[in-house]
C-alpha atoms as a PDB file:
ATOM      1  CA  UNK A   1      61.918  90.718 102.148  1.00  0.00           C
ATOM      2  CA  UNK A   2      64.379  87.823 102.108  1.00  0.00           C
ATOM      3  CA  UNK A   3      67.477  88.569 104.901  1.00  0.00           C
ATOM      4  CA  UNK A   4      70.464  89.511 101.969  1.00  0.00           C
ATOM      5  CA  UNK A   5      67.983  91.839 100.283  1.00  0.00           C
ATOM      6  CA  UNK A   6      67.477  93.853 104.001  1.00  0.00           C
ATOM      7  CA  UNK A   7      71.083  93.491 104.048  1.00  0.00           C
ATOM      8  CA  UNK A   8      72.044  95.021 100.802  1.00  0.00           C
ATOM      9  CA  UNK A   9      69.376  98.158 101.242  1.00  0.00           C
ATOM     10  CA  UNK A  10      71.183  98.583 104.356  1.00  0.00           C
ATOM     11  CA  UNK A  11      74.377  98.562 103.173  1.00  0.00           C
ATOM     12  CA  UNK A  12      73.250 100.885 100.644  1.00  0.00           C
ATOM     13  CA  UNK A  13      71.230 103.246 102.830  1.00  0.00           C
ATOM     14  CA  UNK A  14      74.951 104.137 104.797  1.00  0.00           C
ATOM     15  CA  UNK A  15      76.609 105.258 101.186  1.00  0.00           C
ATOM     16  CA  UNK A  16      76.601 109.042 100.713  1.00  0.00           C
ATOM     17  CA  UNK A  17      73.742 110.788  98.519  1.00  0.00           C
ATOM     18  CA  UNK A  18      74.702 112.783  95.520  1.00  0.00           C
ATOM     19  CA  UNK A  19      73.434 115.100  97.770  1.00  0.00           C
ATOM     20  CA  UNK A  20      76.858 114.897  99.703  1.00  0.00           C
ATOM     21  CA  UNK A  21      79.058 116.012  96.067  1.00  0.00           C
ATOM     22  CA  UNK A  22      76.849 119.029  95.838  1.00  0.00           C
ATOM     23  CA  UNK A  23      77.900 120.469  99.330  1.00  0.00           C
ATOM     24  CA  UNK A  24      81.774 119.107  98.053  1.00  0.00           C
ATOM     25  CA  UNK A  25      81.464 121.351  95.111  1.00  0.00           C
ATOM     26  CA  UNK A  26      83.274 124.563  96.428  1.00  0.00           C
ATOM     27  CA  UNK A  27      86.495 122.813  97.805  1.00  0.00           C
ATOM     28  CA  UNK A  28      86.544 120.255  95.070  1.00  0.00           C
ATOM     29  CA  UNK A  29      86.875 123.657  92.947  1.00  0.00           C
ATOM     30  CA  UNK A  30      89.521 125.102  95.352  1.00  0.00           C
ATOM     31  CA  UNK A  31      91.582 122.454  95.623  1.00  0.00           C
ATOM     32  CA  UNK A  32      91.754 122.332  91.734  1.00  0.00           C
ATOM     33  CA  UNK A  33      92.755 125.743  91.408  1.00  0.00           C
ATOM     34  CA  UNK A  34      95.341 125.317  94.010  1.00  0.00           C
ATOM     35  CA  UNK A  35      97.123 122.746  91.802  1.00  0.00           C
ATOM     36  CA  UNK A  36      96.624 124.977  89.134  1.00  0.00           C
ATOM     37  CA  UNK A  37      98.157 128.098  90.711  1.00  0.00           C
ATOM     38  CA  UNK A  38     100.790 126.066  91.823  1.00  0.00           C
ATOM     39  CA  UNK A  39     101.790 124.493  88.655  1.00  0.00           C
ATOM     40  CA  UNK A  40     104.671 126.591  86.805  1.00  0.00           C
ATOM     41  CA  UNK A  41     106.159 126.072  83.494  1.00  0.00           C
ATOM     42  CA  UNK A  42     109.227 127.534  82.028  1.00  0.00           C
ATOM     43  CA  UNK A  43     109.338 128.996  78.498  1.00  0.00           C
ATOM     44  CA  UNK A  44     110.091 126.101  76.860  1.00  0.00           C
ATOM     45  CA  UNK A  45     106.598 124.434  78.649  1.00  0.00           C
ATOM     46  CA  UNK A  46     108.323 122.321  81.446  1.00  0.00           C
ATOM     47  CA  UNK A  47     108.540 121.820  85.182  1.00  0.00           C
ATOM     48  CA  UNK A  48     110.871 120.160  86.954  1.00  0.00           C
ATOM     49  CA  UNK A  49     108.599 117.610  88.055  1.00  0.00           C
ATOM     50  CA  UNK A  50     106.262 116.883  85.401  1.00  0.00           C
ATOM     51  CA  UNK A  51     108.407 117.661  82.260  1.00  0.00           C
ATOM     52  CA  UNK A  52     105.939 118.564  79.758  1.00  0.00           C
ATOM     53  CA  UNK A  53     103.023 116.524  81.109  1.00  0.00           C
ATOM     54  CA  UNK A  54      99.900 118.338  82.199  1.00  0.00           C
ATOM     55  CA  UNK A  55      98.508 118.034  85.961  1.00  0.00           C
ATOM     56  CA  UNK A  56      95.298 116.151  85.661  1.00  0.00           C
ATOM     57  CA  UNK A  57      96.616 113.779  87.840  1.00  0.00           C
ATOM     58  CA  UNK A  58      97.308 115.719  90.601  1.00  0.00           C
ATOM     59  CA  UNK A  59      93.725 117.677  90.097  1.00  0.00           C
ATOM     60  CA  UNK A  60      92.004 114.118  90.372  1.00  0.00           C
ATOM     61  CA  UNK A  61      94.089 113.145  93.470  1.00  0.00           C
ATOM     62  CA  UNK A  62      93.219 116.295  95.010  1.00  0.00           C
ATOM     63  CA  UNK A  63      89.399 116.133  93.628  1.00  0.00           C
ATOM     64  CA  UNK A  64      89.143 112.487  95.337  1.00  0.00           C
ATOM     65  CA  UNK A  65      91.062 113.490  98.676  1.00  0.00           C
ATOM     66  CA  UNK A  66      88.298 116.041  99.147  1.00  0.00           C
ATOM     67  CA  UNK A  67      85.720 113.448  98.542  1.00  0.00           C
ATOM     68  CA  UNK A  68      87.326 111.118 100.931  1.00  0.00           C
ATOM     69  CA  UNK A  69      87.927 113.653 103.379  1.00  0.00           C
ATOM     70  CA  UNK A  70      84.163 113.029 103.687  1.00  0.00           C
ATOM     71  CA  UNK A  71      83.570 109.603 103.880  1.00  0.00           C
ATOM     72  CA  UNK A  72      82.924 109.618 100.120  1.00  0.00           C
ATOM     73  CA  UNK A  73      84.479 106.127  98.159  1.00  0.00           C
ATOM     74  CA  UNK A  74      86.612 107.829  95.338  1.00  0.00           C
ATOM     75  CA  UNK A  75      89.074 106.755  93.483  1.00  0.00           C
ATOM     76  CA  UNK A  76      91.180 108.061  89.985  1.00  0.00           C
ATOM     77  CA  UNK A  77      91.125 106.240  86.965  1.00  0.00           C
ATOM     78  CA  UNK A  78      92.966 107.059  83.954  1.00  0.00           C
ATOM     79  CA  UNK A  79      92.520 106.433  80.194  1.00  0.00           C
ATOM     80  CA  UNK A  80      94.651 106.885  77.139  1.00  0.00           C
ATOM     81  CA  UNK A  81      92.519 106.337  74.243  1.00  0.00           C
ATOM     82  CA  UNK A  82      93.345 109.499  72.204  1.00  0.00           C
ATOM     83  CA  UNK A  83      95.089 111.729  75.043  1.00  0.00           C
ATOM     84  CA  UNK A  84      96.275 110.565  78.305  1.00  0.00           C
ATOM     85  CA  UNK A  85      94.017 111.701  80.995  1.00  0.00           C
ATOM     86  CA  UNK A  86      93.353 110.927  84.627  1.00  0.00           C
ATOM     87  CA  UNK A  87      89.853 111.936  86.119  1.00  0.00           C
ATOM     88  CA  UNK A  88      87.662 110.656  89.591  1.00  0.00           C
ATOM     89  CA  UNK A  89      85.053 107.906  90.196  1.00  0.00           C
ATOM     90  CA  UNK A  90      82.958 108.061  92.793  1.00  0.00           C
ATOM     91  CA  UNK A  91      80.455 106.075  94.561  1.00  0.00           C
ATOM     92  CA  UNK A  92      77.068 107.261  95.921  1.00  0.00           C
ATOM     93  CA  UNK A  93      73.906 105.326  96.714  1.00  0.00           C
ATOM     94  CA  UNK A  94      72.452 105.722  93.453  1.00  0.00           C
ATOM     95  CA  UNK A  95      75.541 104.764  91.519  1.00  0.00           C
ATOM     96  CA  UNK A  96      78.535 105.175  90.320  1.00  0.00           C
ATOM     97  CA  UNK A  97      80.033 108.409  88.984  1.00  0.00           C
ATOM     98  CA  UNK A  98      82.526 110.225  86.998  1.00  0.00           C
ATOM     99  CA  UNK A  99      83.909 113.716  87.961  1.00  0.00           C
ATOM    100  CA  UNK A 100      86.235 115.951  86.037  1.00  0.00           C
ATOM    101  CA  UNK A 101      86.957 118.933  84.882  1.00  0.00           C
ATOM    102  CA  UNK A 102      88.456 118.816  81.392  1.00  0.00           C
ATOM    103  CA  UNK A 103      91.948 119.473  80.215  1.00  0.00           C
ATOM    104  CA  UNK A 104      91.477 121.687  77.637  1.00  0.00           C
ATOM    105  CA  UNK A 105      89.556 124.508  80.326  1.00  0.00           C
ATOM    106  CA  UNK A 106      93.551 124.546  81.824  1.00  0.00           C
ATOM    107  CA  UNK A 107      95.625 123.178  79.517  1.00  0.00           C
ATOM    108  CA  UNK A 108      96.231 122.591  76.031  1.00  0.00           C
ATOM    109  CA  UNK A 109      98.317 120.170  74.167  1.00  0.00           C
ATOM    110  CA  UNK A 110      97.811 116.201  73.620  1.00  0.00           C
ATOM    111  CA  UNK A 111      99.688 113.001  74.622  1.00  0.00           C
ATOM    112  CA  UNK A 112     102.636 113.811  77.523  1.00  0.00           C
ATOM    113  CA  UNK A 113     103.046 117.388  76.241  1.00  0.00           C
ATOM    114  CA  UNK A 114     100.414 119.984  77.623  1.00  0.00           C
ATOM    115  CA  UNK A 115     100.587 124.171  78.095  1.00  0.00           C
ATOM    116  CA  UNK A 116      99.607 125.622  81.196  1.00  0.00           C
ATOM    117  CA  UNK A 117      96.791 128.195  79.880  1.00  0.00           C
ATOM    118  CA  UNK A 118      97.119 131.827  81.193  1.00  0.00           C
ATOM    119  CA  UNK A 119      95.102 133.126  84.053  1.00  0.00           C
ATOM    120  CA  UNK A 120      92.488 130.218  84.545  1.00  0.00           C
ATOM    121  CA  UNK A 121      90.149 130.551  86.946  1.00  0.00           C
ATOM    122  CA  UNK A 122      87.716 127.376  88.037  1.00  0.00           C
ATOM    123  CA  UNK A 123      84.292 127.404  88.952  1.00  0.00           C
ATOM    124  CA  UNK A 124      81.741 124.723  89.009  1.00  0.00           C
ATOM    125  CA  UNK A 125      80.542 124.994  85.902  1.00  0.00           C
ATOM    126  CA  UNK A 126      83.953 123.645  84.838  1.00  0.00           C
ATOM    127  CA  UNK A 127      83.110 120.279  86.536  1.00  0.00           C
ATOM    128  CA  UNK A 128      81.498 117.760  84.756  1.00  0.00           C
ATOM    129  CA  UNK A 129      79.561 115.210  86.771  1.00  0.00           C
ATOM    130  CA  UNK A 130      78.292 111.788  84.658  1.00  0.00           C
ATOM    131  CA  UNK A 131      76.630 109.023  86.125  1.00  0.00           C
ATOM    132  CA  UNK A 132      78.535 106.055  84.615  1.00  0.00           C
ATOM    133  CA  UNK A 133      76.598 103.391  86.316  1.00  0.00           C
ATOM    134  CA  UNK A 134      72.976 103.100  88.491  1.00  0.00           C
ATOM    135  CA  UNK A 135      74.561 100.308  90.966  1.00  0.00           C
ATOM    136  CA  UNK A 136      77.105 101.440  93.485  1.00  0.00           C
ATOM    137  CA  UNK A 137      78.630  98.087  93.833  1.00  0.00           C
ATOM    138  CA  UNK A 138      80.042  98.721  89.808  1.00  0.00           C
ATOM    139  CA  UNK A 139      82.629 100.917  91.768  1.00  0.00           C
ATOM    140  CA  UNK A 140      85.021  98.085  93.368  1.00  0.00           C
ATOM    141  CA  UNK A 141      85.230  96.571  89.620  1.00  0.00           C
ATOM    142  CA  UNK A 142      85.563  99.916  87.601  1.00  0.00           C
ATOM    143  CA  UNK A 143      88.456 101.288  89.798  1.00  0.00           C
ATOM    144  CA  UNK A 144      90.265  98.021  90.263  1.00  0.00           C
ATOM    145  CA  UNK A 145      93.298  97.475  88.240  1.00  0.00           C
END
């Protein structure tokens, strides 16, 4: 085995297994419902800091600060082909993946303007985890803006 390859198998031997999301799993799930309890709406569907937005973001950030409470690369990427939405990458040894749990299981709505839906309450089956790509060094390039 040439030196780079024993170099890159080591390299990749020190990322986290997939393993390491499935023990993540209950406080990933907490720490979405916490933004969710948290998040209040008046009767005209706003907050004072969000306006009408939903809170996807701030599930993601809190999704990704669990993962990188434990040494997991993770960052939150955002789209806005059809609805705006922000959701988590994260790297493990066999690739690259996403993590989310939809919009529509808390919220309805589309664009900026989103309803907080009544009595919600998470549990993994509500997170969707999607390998997006088999090589772990993809992550760098996918969350780079």
């Amino acid at each position: 085995m040439k030196w780079y390859q024993t170099l890159r198998r080591k390299a990749q031997e020190s990322i986290p297994t997939l393993a390491s999301l499935k023990v993540l799993i209950p406080q990933m799930i907490q720490a979405a419902q916490k933004v969710y309890d948290e998040w209040d709406q008046d009767n005209e569907g706003l907050n004072p800091e969000l306006g009408a937005g939903g809170i996807c973001q701030d599930i993601a950030e809190e999704m990704a600060g669990v993962l990188s409470m434990a040494g997991i690369d993770s960052a939150t990427v955002s789209a806005s082909v059809g609805d705006q939405h922000v959701w988590v990458f994260a790297r493990f040894s066999d690739g690259v993946y996403s993590i989310d749990i939809p919009p529509g299981t808390y919220e309805s709505g589309s664009g900026y303007v989103w309803r907080k839906k009544k009595d919600v309450r998470f549990d993994p089956s509500d997170l969707y985890i999607d390998n997006v790509s088999s090589n772990p060094d993809d992550f760098e390039e996918m969350t780079s803006e």
